[in-house]
Protein backbone atom coordinates (compact mmCIF):
# COMPACT_ATOMS: atom_id res chain seq x y z
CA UNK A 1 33.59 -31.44 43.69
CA UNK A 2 35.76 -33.54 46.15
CA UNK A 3 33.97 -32.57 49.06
CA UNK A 4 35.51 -35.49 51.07
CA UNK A 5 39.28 -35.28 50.04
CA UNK A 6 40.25 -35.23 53.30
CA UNK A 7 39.97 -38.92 53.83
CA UNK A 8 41.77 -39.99 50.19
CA UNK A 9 45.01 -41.70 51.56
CA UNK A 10 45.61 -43.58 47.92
CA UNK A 11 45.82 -42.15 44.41
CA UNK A 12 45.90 -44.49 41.86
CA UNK A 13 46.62 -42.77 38.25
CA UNK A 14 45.37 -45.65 35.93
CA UNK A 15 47.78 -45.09 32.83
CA UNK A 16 46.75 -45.17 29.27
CA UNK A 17 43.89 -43.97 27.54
CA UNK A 18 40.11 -44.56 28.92
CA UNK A 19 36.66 -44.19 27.25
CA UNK A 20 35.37 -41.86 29.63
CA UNK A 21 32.07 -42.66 28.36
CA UNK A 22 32.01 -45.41 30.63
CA UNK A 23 30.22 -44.67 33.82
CA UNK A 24 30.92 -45.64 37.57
CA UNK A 25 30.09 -49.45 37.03
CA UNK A 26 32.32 -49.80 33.98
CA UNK A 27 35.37 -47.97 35.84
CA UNK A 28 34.92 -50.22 38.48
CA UNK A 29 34.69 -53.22 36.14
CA UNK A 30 38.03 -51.48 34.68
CA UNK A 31 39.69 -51.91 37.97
CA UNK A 32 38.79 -55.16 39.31
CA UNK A 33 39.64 -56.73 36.24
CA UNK A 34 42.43 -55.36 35.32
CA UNK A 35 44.44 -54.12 38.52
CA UNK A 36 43.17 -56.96 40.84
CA UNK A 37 41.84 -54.19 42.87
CA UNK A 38 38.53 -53.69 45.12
CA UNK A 39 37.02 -50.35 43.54
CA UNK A 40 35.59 -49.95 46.96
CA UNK A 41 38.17 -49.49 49.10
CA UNK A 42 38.25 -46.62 51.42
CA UNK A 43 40.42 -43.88 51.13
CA UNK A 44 41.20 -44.97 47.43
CA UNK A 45 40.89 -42.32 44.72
CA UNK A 46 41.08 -44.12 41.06
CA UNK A 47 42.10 -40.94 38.13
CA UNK A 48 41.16 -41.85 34.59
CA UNK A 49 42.14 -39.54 31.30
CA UNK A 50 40.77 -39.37 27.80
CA UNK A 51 42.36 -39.54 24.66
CA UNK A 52 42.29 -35.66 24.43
CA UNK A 53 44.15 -35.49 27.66
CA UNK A 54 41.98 -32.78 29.12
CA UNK A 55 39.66 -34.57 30.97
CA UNK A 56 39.80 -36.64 33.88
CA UNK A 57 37.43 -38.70 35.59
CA UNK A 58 38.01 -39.99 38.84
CA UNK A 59 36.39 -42.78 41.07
CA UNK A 60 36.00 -42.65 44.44
């Protein structure tokens, strides 16, 4: 799955609840607007949970 975790040198654990409906372009609409942060930076892994709290999407 993370095939290239050896280059992740951020984790950023976005807290509350997400609708993991949302695909790549919404979660990184999410966090430009509301972390003030480039989706695309390198080495930045972005974690997302559900309501349920046993799923996690992540955004790399």
């Amino acid at each position: 799955m993370l095939f290239e975790a050896h280059g992740i040198s951020k984790f950023v654990v976005v807290c509350g609840y997400t609708d993991l409906r949302k695909g790549v372009d919404g979660l990184s609409q999410l966090v430009e607007g509301t972390y003030n942060t480039s989706p695309f930076e390198e080495g930045t892994l972005f974690l997302f949970y559900g309501r349920r709290g046993d799923r996690i999407k992540a955004l790399l």
